[in-house]
C-alpha atoms as a PDB file:
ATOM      1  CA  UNK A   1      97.539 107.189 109.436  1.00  0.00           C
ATOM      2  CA  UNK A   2      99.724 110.361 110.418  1.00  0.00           C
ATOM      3  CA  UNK A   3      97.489 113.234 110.333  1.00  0.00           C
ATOM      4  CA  UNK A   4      98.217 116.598 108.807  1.00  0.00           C
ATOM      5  CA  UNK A   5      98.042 118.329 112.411  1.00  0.00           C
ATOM      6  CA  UNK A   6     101.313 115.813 113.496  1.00  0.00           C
ATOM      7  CA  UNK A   7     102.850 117.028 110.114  1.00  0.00           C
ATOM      8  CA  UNK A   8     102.240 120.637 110.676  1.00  0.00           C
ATOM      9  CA  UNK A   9     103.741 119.934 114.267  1.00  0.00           C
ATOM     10  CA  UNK A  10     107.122 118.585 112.863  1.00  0.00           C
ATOM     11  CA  UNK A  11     107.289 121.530 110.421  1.00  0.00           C
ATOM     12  CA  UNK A  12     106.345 124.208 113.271  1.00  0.00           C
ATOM     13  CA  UNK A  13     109.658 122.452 115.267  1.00  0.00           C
ATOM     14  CA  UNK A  14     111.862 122.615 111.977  1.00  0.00           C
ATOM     15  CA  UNK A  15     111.326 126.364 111.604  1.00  0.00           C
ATOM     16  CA  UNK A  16     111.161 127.034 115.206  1.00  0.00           C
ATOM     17  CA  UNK A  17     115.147 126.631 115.430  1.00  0.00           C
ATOM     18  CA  UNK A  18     115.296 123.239 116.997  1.00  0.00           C
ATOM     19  CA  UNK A  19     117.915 121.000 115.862  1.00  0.00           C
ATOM     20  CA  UNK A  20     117.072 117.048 114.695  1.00  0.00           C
ATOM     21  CA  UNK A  21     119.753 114.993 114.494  1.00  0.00           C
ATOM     22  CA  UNK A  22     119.556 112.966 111.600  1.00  0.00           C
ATOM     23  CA  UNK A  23     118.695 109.788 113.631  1.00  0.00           C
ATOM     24  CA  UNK A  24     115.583 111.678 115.268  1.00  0.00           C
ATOM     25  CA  UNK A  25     114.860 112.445 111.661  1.00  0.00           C
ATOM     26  CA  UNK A  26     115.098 108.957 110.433  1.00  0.00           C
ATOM     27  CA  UNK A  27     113.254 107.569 113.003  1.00  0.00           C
ATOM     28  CA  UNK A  28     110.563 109.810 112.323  1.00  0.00           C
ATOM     29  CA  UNK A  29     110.408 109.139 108.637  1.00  0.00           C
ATOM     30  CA  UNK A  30     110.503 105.699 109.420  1.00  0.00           C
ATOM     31  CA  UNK A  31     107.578 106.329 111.878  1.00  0.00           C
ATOM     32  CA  UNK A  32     105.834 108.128 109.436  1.00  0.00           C
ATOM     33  CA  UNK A  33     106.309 105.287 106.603  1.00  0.00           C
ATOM     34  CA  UNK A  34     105.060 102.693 109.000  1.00  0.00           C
ATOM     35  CA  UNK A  35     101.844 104.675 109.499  1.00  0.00           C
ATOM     36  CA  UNK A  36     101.380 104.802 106.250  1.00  0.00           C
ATOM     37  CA  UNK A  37     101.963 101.433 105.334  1.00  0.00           C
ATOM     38  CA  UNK A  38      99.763 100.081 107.766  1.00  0.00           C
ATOM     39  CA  UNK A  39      96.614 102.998 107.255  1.00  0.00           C
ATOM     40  CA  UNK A  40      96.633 101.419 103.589  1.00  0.00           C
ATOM     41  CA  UNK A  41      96.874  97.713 104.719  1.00  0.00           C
ATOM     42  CA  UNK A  42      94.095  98.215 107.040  1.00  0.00           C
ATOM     43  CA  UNK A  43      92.022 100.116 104.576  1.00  0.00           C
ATOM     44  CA  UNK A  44      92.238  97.234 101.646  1.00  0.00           C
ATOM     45  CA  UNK A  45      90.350  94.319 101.778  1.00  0.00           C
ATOM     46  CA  UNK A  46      90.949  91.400 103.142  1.00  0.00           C
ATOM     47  CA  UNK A  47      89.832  89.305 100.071  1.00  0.00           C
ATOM     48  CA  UNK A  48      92.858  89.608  98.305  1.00  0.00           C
ATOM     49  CA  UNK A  49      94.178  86.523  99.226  1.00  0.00           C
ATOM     50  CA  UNK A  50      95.536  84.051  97.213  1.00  0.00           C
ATOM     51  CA  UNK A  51      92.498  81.001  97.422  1.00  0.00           C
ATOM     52  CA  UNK A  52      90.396  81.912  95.010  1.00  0.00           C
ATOM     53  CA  UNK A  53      91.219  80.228  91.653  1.00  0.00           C
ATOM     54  CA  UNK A  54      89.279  78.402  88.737  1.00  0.00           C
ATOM     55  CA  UNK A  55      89.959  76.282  85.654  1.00  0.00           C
ATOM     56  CA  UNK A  56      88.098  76.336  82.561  1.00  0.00           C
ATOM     57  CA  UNK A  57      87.545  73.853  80.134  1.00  0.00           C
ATOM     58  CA  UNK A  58      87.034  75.657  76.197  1.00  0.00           C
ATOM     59  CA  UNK A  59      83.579  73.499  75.770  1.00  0.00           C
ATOM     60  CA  UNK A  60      82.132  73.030  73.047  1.00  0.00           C
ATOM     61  CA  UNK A  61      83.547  76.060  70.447  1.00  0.00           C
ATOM     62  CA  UNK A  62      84.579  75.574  67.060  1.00  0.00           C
ATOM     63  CA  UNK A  63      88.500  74.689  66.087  1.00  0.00           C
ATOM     64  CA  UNK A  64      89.518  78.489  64.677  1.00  0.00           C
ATOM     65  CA  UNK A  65      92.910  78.713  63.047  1.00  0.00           C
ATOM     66  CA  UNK A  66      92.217  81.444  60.878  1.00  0.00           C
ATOM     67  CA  UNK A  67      92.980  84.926  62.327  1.00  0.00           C
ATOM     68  CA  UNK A  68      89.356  85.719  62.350  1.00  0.00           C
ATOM     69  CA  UNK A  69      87.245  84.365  65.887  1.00  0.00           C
ATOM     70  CA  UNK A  70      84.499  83.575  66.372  1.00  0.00           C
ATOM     71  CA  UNK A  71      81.791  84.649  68.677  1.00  0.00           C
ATOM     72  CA  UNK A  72      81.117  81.746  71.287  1.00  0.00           C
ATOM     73  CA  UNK A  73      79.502  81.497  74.390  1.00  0.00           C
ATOM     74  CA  UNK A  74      81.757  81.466  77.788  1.00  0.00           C
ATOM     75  CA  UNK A  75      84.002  78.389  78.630  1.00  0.00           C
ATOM     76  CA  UNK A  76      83.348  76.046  81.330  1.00  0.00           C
ATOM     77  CA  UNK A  77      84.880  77.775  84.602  1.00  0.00           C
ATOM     78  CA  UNK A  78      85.372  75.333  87.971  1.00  0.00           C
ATOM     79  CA  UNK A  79      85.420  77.598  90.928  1.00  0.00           C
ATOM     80  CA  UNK A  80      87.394  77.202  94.150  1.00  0.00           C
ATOM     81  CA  UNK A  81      87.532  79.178  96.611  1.00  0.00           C
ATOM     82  CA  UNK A  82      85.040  82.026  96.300  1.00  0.00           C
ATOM     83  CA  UNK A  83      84.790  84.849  98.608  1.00  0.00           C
ATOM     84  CA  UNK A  84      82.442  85.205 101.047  1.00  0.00           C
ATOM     85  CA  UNK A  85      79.809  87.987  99.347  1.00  0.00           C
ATOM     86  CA  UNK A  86      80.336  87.605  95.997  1.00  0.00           C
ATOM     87  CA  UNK A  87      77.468  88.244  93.545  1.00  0.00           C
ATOM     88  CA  UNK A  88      79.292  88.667  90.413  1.00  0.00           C
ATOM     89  CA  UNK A  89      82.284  87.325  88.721  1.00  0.00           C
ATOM     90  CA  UNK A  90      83.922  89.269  85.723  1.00  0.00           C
ATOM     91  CA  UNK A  91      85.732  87.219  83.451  1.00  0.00           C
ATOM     92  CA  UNK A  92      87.583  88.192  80.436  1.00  0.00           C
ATOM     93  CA  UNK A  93      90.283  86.867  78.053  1.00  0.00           C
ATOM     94  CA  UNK A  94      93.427  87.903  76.932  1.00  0.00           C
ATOM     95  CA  UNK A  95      95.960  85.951  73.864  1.00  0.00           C
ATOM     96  CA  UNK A  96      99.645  86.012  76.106  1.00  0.00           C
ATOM     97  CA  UNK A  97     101.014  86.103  72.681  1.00  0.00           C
ATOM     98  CA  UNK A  98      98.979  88.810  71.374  1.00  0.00           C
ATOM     99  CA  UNK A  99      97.975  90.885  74.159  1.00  0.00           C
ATOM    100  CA  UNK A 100      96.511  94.098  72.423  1.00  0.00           C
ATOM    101  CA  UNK A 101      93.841  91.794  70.707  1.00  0.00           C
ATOM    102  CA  UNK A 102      90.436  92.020  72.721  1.00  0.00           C
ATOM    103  CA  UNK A 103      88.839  88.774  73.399  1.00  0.00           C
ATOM    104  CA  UNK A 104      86.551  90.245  75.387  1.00  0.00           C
ATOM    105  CA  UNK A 105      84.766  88.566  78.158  1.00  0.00           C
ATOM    106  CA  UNK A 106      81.700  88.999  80.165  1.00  0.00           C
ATOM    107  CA  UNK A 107      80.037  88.770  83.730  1.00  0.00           C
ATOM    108  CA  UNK A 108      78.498  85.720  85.508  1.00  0.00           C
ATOM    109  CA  UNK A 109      75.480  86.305  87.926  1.00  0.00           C
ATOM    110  CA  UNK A 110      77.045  84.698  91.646  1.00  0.00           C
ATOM    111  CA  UNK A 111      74.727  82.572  94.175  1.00  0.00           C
ATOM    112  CA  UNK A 112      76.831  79.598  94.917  1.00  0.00           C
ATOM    113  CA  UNK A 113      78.304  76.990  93.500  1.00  0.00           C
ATOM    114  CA  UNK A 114      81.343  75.683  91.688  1.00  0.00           C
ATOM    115  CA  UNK A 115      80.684  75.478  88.382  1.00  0.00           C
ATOM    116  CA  UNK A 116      79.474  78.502  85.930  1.00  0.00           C
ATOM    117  CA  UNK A 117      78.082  76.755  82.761  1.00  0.00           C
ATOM    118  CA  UNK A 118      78.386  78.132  78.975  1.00  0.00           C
ATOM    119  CA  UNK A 119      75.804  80.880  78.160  1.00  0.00           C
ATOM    120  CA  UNK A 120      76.246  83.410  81.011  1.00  0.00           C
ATOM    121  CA  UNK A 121      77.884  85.881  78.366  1.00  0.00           C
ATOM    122  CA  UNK A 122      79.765  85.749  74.641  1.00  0.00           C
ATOM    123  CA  UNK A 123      83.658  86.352  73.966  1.00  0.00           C
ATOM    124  CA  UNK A 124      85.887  86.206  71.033  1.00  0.00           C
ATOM    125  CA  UNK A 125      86.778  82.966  70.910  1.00  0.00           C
ATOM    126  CA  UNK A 126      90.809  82.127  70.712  1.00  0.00           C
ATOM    127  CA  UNK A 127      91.877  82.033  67.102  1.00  0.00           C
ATOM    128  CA  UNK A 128      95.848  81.802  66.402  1.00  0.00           C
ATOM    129  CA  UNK A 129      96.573  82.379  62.758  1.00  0.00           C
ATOM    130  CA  UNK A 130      99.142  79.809  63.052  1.00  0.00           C
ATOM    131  CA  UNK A 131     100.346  77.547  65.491  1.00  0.00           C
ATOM    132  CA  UNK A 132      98.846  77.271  69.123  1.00  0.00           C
ATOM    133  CA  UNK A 133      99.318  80.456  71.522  1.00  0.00           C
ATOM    134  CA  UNK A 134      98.974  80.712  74.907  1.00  0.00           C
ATOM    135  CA  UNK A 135      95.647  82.038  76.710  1.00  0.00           C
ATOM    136  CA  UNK A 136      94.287  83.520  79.828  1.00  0.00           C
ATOM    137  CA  UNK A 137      91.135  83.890  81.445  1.00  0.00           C
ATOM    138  CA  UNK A 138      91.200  86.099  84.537  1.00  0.00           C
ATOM    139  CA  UNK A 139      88.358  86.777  87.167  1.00  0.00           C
ATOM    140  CA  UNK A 140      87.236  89.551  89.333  1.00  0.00           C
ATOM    141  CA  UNK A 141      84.522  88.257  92.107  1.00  0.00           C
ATOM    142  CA  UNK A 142      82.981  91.281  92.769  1.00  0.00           C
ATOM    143  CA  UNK A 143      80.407  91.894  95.596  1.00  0.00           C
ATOM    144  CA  UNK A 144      76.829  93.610  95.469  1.00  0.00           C
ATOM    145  CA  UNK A 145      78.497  97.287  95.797  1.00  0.00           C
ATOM    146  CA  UNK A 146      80.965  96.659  92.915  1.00  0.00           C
ATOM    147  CA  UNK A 147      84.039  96.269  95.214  1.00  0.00           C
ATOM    148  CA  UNK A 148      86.427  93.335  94.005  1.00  0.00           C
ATOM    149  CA  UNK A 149      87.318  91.370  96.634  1.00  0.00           C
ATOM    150  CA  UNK A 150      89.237  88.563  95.208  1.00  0.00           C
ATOM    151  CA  UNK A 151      90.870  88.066  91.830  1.00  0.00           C
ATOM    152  CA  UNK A 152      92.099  84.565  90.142  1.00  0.00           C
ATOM    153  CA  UNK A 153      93.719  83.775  86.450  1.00  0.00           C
ATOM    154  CA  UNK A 154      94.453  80.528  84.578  1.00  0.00           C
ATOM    155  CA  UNK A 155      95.833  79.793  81.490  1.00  0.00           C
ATOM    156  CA  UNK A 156      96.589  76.776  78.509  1.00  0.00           C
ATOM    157  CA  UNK A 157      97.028  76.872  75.190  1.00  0.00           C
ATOM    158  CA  UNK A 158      94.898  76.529  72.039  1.00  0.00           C
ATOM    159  CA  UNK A 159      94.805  74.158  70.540  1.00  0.00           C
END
């Protein structure tokens, strides 16, 4: 990252009378944005990639068509890919069609394993008032600090 001194420095020159051209200038502000760039990709986690992913099967929740959900226990998620150091996943739920409605979701305890059964936590379970509408899960695996390092979504509709 460009410190403040090498700022200051390029400032101090400015004032001091001596002239850039403008393809000194560029190249430093290109300089600059590279430095940048690559302080912040250095800094964020590697566990951002794209492997982690799941599926989720609804289980065993009652057929709502109503309007009004119910509150069910957590679907059936298949995990792939989990990141190294995970303890926690956060899941929660969101209607595509009706985003501002809050499903809710919940947090699964994280040892191992593929599979994260019905009971870790309770949601609102999908309800369209008509018709079928389109819903997805997303997931934060999080590790013992609190830090996400990986984050996965998947989506069908219902029914």
């Amino acid at each position: 990252m460009v410190s403040a001194a090498a700022c200051c420095h390029y400032a101090v020159l400015a004032r001091s009378g001596l002239a850039y051209e403008k393809e000194n200038l560029m190249t430093f502000r290109t300089l600059l944005g590279a430095a940048v760039i690559l302080g912040a990709s250095a800094a964020a986690p590697a566990a951002y990639a794209d492997d982690f992913s799941f599926t989720f099967e609804k289980g065993d929740i009652p057929l709502c068509n109503t309007g009004y959900p119910n509150r069910v226990d957590n679907a059936i998620f298949t995990l792939k890919n989990v990141p190294e150091g995970t303890t926690e996943i956060r899941f929660s739920l969101t209607d595509l069609d009706v985003p501002s409605y809050n499903h809710g979701g919940g947090s699964a305890d994280y040892s191992g394993g593929d599979v994260i059964q019905p009971g870790e936590f309770s949601y609102q379970s999908p309800c369209p008032p008509s018709g079928s509408h389109n819903y997805e899960w997303s997931a934060r695996a999080r590790n013992a600090d609190g830090d996400t390092l990986a984050r996965a979504r998947s989506s069908r509709k219902y029914p």
